[in-house]
C-alpha atoms as a PDB file:
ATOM      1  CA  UNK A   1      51.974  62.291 108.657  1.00  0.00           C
ATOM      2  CA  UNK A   2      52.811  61.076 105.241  1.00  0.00           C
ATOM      3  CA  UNK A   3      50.544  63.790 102.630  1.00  0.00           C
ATOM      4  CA  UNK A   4      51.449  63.398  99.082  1.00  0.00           C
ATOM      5  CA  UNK A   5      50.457  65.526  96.293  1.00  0.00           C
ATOM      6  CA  UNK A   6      47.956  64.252  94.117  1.00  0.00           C
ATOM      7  CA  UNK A   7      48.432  62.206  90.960  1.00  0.00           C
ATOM      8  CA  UNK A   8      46.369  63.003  87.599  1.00  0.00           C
ATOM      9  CA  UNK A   9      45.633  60.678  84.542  1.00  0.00           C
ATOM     10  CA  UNK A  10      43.496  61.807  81.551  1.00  0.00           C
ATOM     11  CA  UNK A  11      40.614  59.351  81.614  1.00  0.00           C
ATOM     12  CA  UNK A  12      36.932  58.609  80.854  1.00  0.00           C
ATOM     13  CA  UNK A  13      35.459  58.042  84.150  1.00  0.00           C
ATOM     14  CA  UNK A  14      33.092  55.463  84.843  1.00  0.00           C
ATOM     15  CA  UNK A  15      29.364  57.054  84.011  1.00  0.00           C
ATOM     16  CA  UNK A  16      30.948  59.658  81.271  1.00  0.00           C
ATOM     17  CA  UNK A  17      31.806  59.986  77.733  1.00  0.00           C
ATOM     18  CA  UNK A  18      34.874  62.383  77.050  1.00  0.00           C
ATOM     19  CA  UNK A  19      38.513  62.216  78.946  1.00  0.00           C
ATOM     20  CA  UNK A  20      38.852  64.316  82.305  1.00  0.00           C
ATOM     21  CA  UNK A  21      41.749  64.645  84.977  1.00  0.00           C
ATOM     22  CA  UNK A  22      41.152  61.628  87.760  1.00  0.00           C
ATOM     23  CA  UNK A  23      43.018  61.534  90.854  1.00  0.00           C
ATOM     24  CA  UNK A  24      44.992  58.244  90.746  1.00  0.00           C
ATOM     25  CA  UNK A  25      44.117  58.122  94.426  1.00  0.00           C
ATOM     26  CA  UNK A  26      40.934  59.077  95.087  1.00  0.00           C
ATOM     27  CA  UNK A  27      38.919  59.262  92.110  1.00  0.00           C
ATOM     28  CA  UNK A  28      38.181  62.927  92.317  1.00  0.00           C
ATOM     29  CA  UNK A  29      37.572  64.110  88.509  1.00  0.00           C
ATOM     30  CA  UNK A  30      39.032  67.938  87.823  1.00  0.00           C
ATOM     31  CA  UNK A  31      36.477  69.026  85.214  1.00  0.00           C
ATOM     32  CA  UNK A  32      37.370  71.869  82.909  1.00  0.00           C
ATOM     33  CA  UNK A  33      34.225  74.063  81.391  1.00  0.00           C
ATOM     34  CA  UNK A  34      34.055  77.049  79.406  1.00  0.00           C
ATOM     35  CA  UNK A  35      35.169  80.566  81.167  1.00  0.00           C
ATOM     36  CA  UNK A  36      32.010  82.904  80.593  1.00  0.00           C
ATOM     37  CA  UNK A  37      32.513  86.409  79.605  1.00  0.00           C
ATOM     38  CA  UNK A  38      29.877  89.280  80.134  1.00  0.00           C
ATOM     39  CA  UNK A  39      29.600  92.765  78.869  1.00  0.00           C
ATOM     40  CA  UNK A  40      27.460  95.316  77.923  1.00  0.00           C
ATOM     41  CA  UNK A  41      27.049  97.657  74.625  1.00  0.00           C
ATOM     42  CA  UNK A  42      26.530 100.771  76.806  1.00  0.00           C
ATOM     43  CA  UNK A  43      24.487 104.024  75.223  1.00  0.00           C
ATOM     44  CA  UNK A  44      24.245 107.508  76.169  1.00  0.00           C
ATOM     45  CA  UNK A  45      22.398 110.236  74.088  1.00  0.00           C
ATOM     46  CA  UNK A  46      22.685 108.320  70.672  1.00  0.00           C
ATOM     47  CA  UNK A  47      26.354 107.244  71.207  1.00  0.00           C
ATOM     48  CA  UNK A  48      28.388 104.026  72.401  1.00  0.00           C
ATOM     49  CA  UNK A  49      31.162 103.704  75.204  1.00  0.00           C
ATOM     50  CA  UNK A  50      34.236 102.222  73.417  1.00  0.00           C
ATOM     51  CA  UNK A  51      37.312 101.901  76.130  1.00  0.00           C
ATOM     52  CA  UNK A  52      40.931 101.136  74.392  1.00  0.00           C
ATOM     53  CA  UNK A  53      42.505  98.445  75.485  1.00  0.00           C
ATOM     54  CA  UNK A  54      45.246  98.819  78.127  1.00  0.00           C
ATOM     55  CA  UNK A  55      46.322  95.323  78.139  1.00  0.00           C
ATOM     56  CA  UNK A  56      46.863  91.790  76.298  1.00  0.00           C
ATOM     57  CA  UNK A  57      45.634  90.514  74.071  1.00  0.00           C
ATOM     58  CA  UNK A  58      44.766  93.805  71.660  1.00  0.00           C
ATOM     59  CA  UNK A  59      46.632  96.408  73.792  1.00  0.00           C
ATOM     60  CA  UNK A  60      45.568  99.483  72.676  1.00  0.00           C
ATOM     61  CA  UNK A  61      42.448  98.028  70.217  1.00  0.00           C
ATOM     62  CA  UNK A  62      38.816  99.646  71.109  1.00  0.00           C
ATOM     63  CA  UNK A  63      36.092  96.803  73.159  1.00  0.00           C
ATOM     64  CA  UNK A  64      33.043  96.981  74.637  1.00  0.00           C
ATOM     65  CA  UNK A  65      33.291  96.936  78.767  1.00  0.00           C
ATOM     66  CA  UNK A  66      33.535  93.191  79.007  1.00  0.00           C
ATOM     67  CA  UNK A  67      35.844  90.838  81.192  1.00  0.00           C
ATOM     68  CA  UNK A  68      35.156  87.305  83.148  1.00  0.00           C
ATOM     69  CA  UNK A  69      32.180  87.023  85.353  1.00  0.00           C
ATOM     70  CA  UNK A  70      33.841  86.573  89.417  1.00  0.00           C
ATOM     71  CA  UNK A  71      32.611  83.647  91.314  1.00  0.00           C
ATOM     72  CA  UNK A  72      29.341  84.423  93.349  1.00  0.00           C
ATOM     73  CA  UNK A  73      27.954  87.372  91.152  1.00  0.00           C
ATOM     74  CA  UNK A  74      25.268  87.496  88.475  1.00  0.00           C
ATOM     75  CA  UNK A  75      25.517  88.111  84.441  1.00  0.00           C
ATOM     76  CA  UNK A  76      24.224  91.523  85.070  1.00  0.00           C
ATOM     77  CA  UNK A  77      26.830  92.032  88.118  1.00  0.00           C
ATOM     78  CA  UNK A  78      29.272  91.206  85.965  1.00  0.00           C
ATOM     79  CA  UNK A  79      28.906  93.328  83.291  1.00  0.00           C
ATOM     80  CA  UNK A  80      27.997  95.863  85.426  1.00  0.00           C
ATOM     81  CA  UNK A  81      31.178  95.715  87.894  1.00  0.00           C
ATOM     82  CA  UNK A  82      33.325  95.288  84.321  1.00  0.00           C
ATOM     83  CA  UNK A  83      31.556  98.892  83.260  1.00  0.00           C
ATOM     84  CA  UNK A  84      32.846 100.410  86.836  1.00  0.00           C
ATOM     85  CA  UNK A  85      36.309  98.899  86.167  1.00  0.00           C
ATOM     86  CA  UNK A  86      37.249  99.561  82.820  1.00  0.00           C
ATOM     87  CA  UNK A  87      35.208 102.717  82.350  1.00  0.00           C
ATOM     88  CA  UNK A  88      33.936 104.353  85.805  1.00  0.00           C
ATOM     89  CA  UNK A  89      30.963 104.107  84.158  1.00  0.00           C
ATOM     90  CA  UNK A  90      27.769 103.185  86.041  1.00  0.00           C
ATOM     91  CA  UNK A  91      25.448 101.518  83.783  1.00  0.00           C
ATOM     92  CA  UNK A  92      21.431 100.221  83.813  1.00  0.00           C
ATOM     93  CA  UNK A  93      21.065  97.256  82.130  1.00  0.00           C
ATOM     94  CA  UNK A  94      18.107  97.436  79.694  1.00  0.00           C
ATOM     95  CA  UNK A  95      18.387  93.698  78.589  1.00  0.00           C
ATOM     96  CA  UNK A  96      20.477  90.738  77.676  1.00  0.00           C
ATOM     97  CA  UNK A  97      21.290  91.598  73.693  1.00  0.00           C
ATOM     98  CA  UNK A  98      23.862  88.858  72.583  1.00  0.00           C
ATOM     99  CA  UNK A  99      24.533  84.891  73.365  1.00  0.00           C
ATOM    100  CA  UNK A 100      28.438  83.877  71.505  1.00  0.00           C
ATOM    101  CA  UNK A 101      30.134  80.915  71.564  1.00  0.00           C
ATOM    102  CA  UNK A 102      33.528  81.128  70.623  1.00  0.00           C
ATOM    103  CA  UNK A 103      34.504  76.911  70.950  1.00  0.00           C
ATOM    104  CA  UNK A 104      38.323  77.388  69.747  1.00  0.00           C
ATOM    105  CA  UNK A 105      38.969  79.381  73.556  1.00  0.00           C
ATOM    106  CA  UNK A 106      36.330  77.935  75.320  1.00  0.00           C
ATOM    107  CA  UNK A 107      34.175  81.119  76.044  1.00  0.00           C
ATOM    108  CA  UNK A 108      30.529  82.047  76.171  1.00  0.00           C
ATOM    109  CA  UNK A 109      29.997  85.683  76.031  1.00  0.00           C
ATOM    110  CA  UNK A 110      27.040  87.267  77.166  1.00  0.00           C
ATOM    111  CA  UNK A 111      26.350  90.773  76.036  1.00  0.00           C
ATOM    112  CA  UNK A 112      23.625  93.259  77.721  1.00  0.00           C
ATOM    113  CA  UNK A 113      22.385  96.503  76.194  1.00  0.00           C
ATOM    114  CA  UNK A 114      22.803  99.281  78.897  1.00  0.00           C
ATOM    115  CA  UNK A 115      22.551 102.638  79.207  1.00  0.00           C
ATOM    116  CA  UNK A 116      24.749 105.441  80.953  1.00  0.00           C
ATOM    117  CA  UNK A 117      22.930 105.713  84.905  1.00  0.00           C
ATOM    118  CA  UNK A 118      25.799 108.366  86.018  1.00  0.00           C
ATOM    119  CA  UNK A 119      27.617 111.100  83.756  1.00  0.00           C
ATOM    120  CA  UNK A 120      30.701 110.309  85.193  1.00  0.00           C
ATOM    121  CA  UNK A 121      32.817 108.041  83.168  1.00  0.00           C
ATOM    122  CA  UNK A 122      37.008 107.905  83.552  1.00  0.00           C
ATOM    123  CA  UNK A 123      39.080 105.286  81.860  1.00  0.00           C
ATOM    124  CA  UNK A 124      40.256 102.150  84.662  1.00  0.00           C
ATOM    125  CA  UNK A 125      43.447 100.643  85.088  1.00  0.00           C
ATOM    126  CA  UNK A 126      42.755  97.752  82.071  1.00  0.00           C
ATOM    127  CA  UNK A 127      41.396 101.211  79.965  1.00  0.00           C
ATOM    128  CA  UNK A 128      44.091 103.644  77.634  1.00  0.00           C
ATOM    129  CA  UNK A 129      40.993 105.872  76.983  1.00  0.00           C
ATOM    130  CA  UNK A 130      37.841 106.106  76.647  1.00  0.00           C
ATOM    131  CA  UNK A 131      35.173 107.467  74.196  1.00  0.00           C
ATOM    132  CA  UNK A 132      31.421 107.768  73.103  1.00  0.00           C
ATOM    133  CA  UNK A 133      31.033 107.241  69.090  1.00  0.00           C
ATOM    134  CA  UNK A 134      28.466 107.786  67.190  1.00  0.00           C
ATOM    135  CA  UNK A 135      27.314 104.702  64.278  1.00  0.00           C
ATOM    136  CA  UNK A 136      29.788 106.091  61.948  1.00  0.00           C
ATOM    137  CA  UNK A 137      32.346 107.031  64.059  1.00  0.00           C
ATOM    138  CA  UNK A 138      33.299 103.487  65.616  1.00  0.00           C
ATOM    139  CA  UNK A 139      36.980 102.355  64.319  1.00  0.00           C
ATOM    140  CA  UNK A 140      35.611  99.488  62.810  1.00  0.00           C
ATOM    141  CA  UNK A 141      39.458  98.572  61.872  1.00  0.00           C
ATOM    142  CA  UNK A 142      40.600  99.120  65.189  1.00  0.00           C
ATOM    143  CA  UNK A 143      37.759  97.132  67.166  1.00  0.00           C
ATOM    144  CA  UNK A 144      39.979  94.189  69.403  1.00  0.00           C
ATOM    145  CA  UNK A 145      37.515  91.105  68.898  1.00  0.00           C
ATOM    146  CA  UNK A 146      35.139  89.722  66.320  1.00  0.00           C
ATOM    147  CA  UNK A 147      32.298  89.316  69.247  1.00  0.00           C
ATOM    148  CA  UNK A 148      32.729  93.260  69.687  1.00  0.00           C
ATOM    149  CA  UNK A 149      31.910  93.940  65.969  1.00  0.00           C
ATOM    150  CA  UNK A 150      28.648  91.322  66.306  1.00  0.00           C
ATOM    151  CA  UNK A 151      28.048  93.361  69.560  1.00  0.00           C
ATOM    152  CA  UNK A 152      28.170  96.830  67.806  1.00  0.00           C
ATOM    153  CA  UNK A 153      25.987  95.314  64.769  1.00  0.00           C
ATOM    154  CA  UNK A 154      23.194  93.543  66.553  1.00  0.00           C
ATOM    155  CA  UNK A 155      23.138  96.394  69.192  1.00  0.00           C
ATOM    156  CA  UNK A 156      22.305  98.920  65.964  1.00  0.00           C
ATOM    157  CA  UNK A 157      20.168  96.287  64.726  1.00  0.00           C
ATOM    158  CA  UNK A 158      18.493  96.195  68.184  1.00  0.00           C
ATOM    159  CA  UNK A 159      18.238 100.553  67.796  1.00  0.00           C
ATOM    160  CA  UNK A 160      16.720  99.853  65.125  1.00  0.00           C
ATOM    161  CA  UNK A 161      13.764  98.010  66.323  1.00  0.00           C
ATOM    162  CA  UNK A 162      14.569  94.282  65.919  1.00  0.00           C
ATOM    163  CA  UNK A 163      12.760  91.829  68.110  1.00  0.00           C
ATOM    164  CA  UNK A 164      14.229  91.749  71.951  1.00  0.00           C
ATOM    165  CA  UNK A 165      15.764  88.150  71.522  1.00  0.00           C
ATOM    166  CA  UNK A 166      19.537  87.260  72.142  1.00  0.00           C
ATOM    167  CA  UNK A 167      21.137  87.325  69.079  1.00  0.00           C
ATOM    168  CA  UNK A 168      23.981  85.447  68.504  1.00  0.00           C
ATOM    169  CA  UNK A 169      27.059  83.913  66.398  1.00  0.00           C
ATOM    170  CA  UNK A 170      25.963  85.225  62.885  1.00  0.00           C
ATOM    171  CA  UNK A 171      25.677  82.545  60.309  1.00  0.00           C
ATOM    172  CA  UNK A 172      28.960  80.492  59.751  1.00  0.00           C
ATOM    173  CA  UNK A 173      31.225  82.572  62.557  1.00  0.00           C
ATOM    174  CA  UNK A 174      33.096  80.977  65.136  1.00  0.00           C
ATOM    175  CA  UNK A 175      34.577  83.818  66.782  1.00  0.00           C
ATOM    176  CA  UNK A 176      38.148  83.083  65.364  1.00  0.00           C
ATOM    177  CA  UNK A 177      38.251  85.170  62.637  1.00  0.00           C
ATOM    178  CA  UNK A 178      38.385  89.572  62.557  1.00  0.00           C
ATOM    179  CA  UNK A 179      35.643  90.595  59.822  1.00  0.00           C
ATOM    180  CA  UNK A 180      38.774  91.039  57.444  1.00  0.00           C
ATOM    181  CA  UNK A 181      39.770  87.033  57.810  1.00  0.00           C
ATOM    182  CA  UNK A 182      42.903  87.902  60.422  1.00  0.00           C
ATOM    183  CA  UNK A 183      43.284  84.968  62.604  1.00  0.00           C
ATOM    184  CA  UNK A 184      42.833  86.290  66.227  1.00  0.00           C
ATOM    185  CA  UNK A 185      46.033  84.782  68.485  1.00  0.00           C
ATOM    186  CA  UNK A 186      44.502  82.675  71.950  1.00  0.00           C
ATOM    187  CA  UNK A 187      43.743  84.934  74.623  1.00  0.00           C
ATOM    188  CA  UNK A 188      40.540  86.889  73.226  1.00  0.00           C
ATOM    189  CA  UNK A 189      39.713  88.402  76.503  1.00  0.00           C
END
C-alpha cells in the first residue's frame, strides 16, 4: 500500500474569503482559530488569590488562575480545573466578569468572578507561590499580563457595585501592551 503524507498549499478555498491550509490531495482545509483562555478573579474574605508564575512566559510574575480551556469541558470547567491546578483552590463561580480579545496572539480570554468553596489552597506545579491581597496590596508592577490588570480593575469595579455585564478590552487596548507601555513578548499564556 502506497500512503503518502499529505501536501499543504495556503489558499482561498472555493466558498471562503481569507487563505487556509488545503490538502493538495483531497481538499481537506486545516483551519486555524483563536485558542480561548479562561480564568477566574477568585475572592475570599475581602482578598484576591494571586499565584506567581512558575513558568514561561512571566516566570515568577503574579496572574490570576487562568490557562487554556481542554477539549470537551465548559468555560466554567475550565477555569475551575485551572483554580485546582495552579492553586489547589476549589472555587464557586459567581459569574462570567470579563470578555478580552487579544488579536496580535490569537486569544479570547474569558474571566469569571469566583469565590473560595474550600479553605484549602497550596501552590501547583505551574505555581512559585501563592497569596491572598488585599486592593492595595496587589504588585501592580509585578502582575504577568495586561488582561490580569483589566481583570483586577473591573473585578473591583464589579465589588463595587457595577452592573453584572462582561466587561471587556478597555477603550483603545489590545492586550499587547503592560499598563507602563512594555511590549509583552508572544506567548501571553
Amino acid at each position: 500500500m502506497n500512503q503518502t503524507s499529505p501536501a499543504f498549499s495556503v489558499r482561498v478555498p472555493d466558498g471562503d474569503v481569507l487563505p487556509r491550509k488545503v490538502c493538495d490531495r483531497c481538499g481537506f482545509i486545516a483551519y486555524e482559530n483563536p485558542k480561548i483562555v479562561v480564568g477566574s478573579v477568585v475572592r475570599h474574605e475581602g482578598r484576591v488569590l494571586l499565584c506567581r508564575r512558575a513558568i514561561e512566559p512571566r516566570r515568577g510574575f503574579w496572574t490570576i488562575p487562568a490557562g487554556y480551556m481542554e477539549l470537551n469541558e465548559t468555560p466554567e470547567g475550565g477555569a475551575m480545573r485551572e483554580a485546582r491546578e495552579e492553586a489547589g483552590a476549589a472555587i464557586a463561580i459567581e459569574r462570567l466578569l470579563a470578555v478580552y480579545s487579544v488579536p496580535r496572539i490569537s486569544q479570547v480570554q474569558l474571566i469569571f468572578r469566583a469565590r473560595l468553596a474550600a479553605q484549602d489552597v497550596a501552590p501547583g506545579i505551574e505555581t512559585l507561590e501563592l497569596r491572598f491581597f488585599g486592593a492595595d496590596e496587589i504588585p501592580r508592577d509585578e502582575l504577568a499580563f495586561p488582561s490580569v490588570h483589566w481583570a483586577l480593575d473591573h473585578d473591583r469595579e464589579a465589588e463595587a457595585g457595577a452592573p453584572p455585564v462582561p466587561f471587556g478590552n478597555p477603550a483603545g487596548a489590545a492586550g499587547d501592551r503592560m499598563p507602563d507601555g512594555r511590549m509583552l513578548p508572544v506567548g501571553e499564556f
